[in-house]
PDB file of N, CA and C in Angstrom:
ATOM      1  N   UNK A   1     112.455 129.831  93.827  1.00  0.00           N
ATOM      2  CA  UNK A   1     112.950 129.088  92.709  1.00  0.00           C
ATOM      3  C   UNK A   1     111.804 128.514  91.889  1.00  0.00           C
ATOM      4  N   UNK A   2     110.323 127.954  92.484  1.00  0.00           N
ATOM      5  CA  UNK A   2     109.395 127.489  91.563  1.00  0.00           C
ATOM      6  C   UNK A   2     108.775 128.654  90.964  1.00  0.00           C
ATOM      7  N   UNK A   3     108.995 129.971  91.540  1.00  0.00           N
ATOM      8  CA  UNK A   3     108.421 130.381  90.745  1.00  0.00           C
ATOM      9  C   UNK A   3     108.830 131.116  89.492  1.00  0.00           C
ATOM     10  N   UNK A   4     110.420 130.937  89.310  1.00  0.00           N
ATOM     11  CA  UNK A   4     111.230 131.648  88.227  1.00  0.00           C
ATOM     12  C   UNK A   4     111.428 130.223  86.967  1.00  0.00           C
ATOM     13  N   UNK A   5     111.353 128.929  87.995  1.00  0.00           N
ATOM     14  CA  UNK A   5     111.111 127.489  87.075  1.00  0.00           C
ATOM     15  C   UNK A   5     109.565 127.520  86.206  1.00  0.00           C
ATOM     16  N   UNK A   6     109.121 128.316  86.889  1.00  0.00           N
ATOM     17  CA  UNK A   6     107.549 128.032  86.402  1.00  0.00           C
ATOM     18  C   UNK A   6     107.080 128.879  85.131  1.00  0.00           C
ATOM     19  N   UNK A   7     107.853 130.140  85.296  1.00  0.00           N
ATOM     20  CA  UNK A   7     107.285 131.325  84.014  1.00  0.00           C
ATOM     21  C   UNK A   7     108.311 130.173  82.567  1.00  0.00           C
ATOM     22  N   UNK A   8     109.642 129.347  82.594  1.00  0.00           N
ATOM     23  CA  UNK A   8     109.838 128.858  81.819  1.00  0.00           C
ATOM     24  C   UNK A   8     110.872 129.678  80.791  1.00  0.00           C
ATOM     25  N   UNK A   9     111.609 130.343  81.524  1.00  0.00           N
ATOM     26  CA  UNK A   9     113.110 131.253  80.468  1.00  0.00           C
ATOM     27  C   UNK A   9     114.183 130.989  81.489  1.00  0.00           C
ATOM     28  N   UNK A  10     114.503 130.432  82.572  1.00  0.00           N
ATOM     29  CA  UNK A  10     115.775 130.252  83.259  1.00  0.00           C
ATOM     30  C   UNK A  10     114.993 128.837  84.008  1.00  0.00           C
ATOM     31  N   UNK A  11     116.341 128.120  84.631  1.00  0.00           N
ATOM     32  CA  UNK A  11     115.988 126.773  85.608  1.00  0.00           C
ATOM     33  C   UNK A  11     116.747 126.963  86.060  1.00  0.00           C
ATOM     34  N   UNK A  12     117.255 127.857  87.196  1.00  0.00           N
ATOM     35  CA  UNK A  12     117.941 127.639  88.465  1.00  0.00           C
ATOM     36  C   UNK A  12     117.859 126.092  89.489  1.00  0.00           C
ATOM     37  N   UNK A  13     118.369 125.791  89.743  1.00  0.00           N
ATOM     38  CA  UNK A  13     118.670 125.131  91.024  1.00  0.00           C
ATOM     39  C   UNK A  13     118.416 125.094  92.456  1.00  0.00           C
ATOM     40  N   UNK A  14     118.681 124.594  93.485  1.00  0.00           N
ATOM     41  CA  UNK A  14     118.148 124.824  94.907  1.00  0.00           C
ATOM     42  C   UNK A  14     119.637 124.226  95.262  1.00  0.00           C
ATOM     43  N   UNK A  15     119.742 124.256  96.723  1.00  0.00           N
ATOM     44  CA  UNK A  15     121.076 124.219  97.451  1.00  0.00           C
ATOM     45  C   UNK A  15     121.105 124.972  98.783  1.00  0.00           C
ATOM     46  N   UNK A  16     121.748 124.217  99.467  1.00  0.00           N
ATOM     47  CA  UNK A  16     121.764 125.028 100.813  1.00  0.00           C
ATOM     48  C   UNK A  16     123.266 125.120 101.023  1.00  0.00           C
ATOM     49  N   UNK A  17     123.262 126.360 102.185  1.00  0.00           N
ATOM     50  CA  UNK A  17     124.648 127.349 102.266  1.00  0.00           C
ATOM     51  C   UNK A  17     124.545 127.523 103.294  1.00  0.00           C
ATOM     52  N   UNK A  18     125.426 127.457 104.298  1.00  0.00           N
ATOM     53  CA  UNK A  18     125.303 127.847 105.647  1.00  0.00           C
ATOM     54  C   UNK A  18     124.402 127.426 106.540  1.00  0.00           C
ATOM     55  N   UNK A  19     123.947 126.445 105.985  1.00  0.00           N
ATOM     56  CA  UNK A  19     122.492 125.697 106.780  1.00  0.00           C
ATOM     57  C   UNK A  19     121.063 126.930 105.778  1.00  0.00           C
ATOM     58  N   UNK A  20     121.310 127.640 105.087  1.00  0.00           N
ATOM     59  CA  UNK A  20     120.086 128.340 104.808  1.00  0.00           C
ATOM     60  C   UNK A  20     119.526 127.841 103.175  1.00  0.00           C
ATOM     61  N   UNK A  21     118.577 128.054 102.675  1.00  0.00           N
ATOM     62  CA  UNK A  21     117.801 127.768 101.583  1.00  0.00           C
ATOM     63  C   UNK A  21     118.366 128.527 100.253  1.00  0.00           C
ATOM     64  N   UNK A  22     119.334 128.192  99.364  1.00  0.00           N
ATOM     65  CA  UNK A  22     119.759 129.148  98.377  1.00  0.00           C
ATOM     66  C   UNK A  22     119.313 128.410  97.016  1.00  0.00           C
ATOM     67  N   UNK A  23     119.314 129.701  95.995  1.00  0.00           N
ATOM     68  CA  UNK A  23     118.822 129.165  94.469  1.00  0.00           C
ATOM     69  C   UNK A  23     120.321 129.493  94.235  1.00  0.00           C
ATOM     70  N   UNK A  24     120.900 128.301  93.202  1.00  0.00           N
ATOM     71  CA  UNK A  24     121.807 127.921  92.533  1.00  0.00           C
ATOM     72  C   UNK A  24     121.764 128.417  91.052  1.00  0.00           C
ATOM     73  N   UNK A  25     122.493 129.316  90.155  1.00  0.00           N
ATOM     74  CA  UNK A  25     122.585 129.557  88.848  1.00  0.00           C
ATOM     75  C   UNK A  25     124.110 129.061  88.409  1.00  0.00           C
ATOM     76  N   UNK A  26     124.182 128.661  87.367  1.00  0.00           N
ATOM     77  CA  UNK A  26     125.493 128.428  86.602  1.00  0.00           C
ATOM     78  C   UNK A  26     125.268 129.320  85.399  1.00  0.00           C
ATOM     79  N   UNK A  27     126.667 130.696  85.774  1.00  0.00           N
ATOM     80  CA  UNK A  27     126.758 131.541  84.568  1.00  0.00           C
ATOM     81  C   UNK A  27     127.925 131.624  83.789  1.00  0.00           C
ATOM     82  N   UNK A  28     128.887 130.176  84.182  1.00  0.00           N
ATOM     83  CA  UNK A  28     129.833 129.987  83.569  1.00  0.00           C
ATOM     84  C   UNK A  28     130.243 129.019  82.517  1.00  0.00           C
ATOM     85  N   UNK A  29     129.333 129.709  81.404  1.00  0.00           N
ATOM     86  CA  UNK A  29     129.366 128.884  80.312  1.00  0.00           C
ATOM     87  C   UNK A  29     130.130 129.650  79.009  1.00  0.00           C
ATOM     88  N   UNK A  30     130.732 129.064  78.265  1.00  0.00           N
ATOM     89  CA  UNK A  30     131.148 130.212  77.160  1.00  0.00           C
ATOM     90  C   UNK A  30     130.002 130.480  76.448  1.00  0.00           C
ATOM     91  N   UNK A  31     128.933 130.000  75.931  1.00  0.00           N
ATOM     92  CA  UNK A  31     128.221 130.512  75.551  1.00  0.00           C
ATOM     93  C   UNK A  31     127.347 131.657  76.503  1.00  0.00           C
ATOM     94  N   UNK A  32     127.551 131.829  77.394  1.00  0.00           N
ATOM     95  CA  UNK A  32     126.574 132.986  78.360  1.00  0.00           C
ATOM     96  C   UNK A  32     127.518 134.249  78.092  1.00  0.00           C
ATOM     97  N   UNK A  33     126.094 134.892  77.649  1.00  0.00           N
ATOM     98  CA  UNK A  33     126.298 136.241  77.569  1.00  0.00           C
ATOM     99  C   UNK A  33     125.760 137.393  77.772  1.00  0.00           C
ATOM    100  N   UNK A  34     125.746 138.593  77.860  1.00  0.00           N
ATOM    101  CA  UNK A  34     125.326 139.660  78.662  1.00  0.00           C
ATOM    102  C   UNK A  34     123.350 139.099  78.769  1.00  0.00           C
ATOM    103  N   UNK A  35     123.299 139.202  77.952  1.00  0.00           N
ATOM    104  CA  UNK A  35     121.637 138.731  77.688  1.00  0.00           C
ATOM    105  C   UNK A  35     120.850 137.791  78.671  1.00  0.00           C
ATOM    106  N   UNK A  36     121.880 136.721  78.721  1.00  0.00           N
ATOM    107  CA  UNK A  36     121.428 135.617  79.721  1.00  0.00           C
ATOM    108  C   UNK A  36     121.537 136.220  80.888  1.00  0.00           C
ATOM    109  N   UNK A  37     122.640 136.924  81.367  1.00  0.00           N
ATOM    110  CA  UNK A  37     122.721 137.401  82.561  1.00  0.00           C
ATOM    111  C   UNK A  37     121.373 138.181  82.643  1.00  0.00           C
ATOM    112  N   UNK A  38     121.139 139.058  82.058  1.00  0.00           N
ATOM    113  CA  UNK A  38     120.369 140.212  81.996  1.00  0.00           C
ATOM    114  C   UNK A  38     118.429 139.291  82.487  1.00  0.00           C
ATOM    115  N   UNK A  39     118.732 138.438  81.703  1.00  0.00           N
ATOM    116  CA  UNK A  39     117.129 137.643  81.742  1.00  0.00           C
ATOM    117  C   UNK A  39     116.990 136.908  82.963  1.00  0.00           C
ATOM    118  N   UNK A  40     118.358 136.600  83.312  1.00  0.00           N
ATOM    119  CA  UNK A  40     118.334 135.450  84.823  1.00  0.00           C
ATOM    120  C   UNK A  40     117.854 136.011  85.688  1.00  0.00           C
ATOM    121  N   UNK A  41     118.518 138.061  85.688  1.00  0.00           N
ATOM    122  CA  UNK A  41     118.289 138.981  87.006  1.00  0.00           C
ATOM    123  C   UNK A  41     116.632 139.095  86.868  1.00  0.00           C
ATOM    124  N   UNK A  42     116.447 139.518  85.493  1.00  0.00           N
ATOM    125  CA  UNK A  42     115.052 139.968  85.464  1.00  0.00           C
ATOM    126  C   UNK A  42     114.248 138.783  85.946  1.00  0.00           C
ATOM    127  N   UNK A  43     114.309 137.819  85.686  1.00  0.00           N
ATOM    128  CA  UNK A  43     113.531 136.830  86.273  1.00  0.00           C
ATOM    129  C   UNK A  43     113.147 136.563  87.580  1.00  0.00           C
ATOM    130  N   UNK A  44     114.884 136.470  88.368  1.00  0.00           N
ATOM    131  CA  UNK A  44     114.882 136.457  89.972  1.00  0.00           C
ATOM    132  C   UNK A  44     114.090 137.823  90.592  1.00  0.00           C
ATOM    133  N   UNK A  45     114.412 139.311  89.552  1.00  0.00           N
ATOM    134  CA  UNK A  45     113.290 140.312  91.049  1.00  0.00           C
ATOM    135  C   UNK A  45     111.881 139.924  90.299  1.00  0.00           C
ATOM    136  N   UNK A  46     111.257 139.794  89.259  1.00  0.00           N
ATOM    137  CA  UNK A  46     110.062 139.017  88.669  1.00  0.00           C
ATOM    138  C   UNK A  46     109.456 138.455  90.331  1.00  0.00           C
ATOM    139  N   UNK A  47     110.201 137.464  90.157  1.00  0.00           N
ATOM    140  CA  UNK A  47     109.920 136.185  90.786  1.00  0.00           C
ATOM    141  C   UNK A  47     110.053 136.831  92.290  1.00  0.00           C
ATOM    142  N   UNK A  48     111.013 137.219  93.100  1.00  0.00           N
ATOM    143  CA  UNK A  48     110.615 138.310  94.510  1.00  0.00           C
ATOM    144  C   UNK A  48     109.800 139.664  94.436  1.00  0.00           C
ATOM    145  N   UNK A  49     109.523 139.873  93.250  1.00  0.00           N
ATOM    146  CA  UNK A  49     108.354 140.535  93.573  1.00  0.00           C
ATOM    147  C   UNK A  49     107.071 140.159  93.901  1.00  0.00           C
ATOM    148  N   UNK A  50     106.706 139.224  92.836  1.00  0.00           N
ATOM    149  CA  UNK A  50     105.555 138.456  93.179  1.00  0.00           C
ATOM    150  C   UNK A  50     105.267 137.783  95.204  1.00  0.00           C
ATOM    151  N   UNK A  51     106.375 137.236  95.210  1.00  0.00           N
ATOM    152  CA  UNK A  51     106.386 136.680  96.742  1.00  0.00           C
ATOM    153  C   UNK A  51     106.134 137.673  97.768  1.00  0.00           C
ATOM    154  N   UNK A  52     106.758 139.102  97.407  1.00  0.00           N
ATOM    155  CA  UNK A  52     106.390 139.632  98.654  1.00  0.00           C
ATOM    156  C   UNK A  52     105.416 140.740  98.350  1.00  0.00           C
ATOM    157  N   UNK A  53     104.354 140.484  97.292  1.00  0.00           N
ATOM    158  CA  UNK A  53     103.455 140.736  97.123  1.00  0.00           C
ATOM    159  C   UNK A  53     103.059 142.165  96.653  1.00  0.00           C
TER     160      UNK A  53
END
């Protein structure tokens, strides 16, 4: 999550689920649209790519 907060085009959230570590998105806005979706994904594998190097 800091590192998809950090490039500065999405701010996900943090939250835990099942006892485990989850990033939180809200894509239920009327204004969200294909685009946002599209930039949130690109961001999140961005951001797991970098981590696992």
């Amino acid at each position: 999550m800091q590192r998809v907060q950090a490039r500065g085009k999405v701010y996900p959230s943090h939250g835990v689920w099942h006892d485990r570590q989850i990033i939180r998105v809200s894509i239920t806005n009327h204004a969200t649209d294909r685009a946002d979706i599209d930039l949130l994904i690109d961001e999140l594998r961005i951001a797991h790519e970098q981590a696992i190097g």
